[in-house]
PDB file of N, CA and C in Angstrom:
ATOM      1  N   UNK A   1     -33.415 -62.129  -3.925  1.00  0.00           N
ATOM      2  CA  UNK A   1     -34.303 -62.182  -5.063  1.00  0.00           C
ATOM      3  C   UNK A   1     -35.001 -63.540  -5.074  1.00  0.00           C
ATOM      4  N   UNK A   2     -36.362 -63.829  -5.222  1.00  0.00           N
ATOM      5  CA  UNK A   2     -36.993 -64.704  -5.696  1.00  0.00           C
ATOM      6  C   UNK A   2     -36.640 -65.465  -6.485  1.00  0.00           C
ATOM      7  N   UNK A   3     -36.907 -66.905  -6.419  1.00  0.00           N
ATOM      8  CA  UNK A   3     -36.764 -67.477  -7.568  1.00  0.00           C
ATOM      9  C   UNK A   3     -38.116 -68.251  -8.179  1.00  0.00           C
ATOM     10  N   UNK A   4     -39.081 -67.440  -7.521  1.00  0.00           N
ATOM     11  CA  UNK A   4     -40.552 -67.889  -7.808  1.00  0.00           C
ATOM     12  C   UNK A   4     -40.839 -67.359  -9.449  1.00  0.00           C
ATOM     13  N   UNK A   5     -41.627 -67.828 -10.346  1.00  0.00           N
ATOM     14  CA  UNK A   5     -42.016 -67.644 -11.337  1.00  0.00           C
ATOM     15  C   UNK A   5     -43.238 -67.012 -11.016  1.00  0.00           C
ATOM     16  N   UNK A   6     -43.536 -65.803 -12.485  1.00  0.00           N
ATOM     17  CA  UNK A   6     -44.771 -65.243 -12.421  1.00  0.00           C
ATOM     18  C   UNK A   6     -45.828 -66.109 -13.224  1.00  0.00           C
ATOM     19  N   UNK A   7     -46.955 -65.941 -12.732  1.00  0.00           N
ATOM     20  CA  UNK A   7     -47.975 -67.196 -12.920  1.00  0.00           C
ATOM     21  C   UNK A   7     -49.139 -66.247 -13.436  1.00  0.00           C
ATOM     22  N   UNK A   8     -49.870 -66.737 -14.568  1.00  0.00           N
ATOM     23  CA  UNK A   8     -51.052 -66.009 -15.646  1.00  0.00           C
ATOM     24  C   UNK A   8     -51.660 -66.764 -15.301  1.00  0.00           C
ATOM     25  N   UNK A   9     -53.493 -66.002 -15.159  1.00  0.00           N
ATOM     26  CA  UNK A   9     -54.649 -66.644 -15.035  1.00  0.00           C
ATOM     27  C   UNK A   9     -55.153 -66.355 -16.285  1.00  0.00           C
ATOM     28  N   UNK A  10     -55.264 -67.099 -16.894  1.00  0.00           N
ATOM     29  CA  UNK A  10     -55.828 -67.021 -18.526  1.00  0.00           C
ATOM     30  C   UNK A  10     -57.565 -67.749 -18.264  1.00  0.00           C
ATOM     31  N   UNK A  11     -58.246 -66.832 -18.684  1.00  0.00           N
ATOM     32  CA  UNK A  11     -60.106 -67.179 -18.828  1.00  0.00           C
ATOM     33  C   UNK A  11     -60.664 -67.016 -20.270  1.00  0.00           C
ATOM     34  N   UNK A  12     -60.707 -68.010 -20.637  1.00  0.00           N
ATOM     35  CA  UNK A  12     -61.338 -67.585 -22.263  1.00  0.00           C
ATOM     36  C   UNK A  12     -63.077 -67.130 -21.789  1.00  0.00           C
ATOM     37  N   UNK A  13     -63.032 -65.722 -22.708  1.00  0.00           N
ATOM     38  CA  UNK A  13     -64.621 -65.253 -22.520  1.00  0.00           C
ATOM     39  C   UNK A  13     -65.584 -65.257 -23.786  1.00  0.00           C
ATOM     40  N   UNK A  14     -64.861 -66.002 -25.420  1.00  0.00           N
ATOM     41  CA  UNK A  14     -64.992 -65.878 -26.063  1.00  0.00           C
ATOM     42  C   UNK A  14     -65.281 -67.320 -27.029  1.00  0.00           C
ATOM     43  N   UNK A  15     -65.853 -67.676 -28.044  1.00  0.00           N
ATOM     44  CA  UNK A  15     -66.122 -68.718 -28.384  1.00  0.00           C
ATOM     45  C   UNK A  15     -65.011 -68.682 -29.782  1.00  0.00           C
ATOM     46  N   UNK A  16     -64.243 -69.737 -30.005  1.00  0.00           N
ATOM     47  CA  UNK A  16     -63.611 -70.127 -31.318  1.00  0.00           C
ATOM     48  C   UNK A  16     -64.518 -70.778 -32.305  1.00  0.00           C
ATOM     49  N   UNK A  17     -65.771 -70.069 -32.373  1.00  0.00           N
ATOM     50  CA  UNK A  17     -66.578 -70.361 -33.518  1.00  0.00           C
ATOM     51  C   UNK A  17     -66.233 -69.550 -34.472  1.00  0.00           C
ATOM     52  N   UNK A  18     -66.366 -69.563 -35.999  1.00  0.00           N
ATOM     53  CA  UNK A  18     -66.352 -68.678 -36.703  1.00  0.00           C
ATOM     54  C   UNK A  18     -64.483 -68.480 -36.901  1.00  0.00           C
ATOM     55  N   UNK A  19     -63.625 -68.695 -36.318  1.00  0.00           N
ATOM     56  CA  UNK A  19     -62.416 -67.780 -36.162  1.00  0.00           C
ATOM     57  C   UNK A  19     -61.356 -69.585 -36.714  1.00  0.00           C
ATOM     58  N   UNK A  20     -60.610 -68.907 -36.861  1.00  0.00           N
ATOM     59  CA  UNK A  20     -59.560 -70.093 -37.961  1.00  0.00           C
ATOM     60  C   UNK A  20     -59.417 -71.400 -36.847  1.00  0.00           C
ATOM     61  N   UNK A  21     -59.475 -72.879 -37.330  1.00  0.00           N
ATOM     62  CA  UNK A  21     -59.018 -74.260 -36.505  1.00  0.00           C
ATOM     63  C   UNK A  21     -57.963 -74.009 -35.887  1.00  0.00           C
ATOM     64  N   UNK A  22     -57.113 -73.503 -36.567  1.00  0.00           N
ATOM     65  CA  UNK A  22     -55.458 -73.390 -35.446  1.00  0.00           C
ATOM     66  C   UNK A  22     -55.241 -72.219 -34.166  1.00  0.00           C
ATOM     67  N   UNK A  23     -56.613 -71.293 -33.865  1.00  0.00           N
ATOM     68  CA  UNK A  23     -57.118 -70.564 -32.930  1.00  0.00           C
ATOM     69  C   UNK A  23     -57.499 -71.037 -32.240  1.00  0.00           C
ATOM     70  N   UNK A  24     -58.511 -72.245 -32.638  1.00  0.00           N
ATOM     71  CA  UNK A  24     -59.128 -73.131 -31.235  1.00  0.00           C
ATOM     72  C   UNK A  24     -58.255 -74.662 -31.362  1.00  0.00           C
ATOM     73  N   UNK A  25     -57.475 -74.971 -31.885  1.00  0.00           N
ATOM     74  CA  UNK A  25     -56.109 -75.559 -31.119  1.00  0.00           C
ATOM     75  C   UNK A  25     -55.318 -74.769 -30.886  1.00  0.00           C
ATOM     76  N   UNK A  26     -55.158 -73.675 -30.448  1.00  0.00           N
ATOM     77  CA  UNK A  26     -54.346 -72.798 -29.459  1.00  0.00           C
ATOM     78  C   UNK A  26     -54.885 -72.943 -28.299  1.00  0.00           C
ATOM     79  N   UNK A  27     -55.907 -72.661 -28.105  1.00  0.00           N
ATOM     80  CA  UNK A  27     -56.820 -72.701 -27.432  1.00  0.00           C
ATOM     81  C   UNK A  27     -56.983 -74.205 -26.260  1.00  0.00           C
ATOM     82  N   UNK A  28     -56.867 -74.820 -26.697  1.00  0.00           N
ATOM     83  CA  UNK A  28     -56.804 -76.352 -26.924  1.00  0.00           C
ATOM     84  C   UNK A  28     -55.714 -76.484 -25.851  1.00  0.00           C
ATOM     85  N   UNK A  29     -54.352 -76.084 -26.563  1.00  0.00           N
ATOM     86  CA  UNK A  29     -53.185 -76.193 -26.662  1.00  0.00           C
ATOM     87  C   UNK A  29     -52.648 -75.724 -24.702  1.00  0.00           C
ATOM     88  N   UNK A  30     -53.165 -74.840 -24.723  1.00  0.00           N
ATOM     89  CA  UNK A  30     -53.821 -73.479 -23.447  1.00  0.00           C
ATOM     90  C   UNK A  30     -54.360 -74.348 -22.432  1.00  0.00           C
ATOM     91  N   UNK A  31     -55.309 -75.072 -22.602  1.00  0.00           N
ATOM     92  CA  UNK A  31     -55.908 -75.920 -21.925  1.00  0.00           C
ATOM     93  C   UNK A  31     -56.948 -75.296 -21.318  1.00  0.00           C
ATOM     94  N   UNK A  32     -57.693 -74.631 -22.664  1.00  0.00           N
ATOM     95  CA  UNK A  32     -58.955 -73.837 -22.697  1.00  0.00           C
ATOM     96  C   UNK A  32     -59.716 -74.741 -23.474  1.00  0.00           C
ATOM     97  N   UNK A  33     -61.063 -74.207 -23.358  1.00  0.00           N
ATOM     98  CA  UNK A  33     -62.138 -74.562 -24.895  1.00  0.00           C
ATOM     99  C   UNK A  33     -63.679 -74.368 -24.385  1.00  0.00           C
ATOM    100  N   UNK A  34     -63.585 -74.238 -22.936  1.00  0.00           N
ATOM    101  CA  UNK A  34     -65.059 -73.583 -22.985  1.00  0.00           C
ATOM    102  C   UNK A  34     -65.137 -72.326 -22.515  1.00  0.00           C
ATOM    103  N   UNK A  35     -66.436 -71.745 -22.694  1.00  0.00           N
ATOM    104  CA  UNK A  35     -66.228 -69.944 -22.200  1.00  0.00           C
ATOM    105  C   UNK A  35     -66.270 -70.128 -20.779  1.00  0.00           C
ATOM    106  N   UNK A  36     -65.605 -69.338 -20.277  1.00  0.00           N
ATOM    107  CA  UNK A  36     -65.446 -69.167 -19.023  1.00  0.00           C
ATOM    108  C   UNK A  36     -64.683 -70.005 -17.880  1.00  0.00           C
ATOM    109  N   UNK A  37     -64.025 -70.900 -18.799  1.00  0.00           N
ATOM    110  CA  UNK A  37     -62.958 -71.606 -18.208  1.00  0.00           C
ATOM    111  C   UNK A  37     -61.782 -71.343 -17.436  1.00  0.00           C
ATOM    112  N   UNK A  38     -61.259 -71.120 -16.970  1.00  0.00           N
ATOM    113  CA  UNK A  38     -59.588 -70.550 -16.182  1.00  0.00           C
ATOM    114  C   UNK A  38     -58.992 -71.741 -16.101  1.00  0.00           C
ATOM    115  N   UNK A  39     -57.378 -70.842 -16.242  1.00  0.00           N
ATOM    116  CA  UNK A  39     -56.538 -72.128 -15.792  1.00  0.00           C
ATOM    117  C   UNK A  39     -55.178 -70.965 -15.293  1.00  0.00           C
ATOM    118  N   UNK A  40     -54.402 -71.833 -14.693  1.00  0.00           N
ATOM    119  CA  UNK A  40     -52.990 -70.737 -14.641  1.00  0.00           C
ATOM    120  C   UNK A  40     -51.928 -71.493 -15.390  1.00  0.00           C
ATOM    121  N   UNK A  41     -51.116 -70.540 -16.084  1.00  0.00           N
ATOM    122  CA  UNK A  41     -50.285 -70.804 -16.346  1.00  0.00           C
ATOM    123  C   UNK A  41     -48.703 -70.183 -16.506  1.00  0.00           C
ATOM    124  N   UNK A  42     -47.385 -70.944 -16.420  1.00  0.00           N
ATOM    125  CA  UNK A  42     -46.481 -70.077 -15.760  1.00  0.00           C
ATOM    126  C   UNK A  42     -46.273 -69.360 -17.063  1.00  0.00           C
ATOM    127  N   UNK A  43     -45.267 -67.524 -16.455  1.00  0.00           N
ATOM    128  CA  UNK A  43     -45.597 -67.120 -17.369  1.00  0.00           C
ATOM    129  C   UNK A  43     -44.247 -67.369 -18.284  1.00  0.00           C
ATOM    130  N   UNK A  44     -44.225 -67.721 -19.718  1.00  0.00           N
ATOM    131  CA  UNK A  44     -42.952 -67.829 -20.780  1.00  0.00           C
ATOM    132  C   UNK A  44     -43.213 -67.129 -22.202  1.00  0.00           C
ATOM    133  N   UNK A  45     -42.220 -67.277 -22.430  1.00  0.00           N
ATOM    134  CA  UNK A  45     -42.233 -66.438 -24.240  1.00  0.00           C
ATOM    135  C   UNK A  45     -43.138 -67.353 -25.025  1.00  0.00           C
ATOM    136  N   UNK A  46     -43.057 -69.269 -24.770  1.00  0.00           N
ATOM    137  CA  UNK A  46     -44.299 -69.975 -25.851  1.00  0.00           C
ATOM    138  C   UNK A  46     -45.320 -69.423 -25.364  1.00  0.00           C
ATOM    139  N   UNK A  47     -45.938 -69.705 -23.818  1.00  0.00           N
ATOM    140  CA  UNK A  47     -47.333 -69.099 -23.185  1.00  0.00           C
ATOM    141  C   UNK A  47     -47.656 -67.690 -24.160  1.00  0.00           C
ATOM    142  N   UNK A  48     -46.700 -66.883 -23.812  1.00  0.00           N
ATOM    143  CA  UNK A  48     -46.867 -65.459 -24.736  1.00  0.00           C
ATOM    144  C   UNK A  48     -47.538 -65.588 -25.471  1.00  0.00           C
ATOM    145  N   UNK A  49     -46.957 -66.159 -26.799  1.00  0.00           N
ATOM    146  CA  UNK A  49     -46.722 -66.099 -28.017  1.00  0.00           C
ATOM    147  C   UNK A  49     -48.219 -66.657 -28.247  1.00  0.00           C
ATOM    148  N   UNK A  50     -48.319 -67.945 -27.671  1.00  0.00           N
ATOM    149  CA  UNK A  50     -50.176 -68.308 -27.558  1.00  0.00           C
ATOM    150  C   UNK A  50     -51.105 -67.491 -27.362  1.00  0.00           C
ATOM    151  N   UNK A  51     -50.720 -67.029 -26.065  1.00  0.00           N
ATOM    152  CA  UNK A  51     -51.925 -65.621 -25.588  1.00  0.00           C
ATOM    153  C   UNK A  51     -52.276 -64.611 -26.791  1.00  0.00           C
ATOM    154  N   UNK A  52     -51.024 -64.604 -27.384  1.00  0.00           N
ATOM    155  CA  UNK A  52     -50.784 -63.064 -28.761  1.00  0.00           C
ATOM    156  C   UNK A  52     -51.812 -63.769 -29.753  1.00  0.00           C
ATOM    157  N   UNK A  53     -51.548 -64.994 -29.853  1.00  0.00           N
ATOM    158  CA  UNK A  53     -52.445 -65.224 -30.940  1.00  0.00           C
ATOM    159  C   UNK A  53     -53.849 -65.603 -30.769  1.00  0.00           C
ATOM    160  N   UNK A  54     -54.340 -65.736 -29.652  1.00  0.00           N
ATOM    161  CA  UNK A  54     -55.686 -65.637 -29.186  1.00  0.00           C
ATOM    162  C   UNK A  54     -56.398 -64.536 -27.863  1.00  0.00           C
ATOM    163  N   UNK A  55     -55.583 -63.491 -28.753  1.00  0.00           N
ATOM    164  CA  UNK A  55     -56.112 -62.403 -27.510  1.00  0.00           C
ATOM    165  C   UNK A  55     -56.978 -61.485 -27.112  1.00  0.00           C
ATOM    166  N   UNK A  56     -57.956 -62.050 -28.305  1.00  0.00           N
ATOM    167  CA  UNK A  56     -59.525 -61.343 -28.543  1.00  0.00           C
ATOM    168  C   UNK A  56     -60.212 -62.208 -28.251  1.00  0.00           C
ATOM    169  N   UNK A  57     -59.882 -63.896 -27.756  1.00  0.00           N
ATOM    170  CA  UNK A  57     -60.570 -64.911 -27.471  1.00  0.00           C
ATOM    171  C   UNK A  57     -60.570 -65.389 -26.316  1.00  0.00           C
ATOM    172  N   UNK A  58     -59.221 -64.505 -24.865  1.00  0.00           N
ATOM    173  CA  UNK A  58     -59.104 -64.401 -23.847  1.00  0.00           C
ATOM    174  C   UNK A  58     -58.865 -63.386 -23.111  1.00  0.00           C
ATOM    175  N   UNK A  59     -59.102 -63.399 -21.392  1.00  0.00           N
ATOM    176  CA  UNK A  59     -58.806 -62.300 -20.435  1.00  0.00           C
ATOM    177  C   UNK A  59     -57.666 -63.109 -20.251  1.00  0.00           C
ATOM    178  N   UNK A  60     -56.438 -61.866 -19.548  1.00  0.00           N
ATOM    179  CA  UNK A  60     -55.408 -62.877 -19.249  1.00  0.00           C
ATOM    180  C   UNK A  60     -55.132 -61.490 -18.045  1.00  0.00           C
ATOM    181  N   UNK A  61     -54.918 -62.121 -16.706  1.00  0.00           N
ATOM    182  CA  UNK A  61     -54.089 -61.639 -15.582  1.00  0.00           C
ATOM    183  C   UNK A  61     -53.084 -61.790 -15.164  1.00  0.00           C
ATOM    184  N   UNK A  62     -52.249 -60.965 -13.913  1.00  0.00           N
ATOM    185  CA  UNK A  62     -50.860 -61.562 -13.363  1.00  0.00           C
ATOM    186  C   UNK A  62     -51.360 -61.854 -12.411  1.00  0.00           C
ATOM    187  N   UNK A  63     -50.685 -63.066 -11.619  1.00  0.00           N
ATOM    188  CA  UNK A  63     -50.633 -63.510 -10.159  1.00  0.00           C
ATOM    189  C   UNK A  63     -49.576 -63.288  -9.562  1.00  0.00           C
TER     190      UNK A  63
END
């Protein structure tokens, strides 16, 4: 068995205008903030829990 971690490509396609401050410091938080940005990140229950709360404000994939 692996002991490699699964890894998320998170792309925000969406702007945190209009939508609550603590959405775009999630966002922030993510190490997002412009549209069309990517980043990876490994995948965990905090990562989750971020994605859940900005998930009309990102694409998110598996690697």
């Amino acid at each position: 068995m692996s002991d490699a971690k699964k890894t998320l490509r998170l792309t925000q396609v969406k702007s945190s205008i209009g939508y609550k401050k603590d959405q775009a410091a999630t966002l922030k938080a993510l190490g997002l903030g412009k549209i069309g940005r990517s980043i990876d990140q490994v995948d965990n229950a905090n990562i989750r829990g971020m994605i859940f709360k900005v998930k009309h404000l990102i694409k998110v994939e598996e690697l």
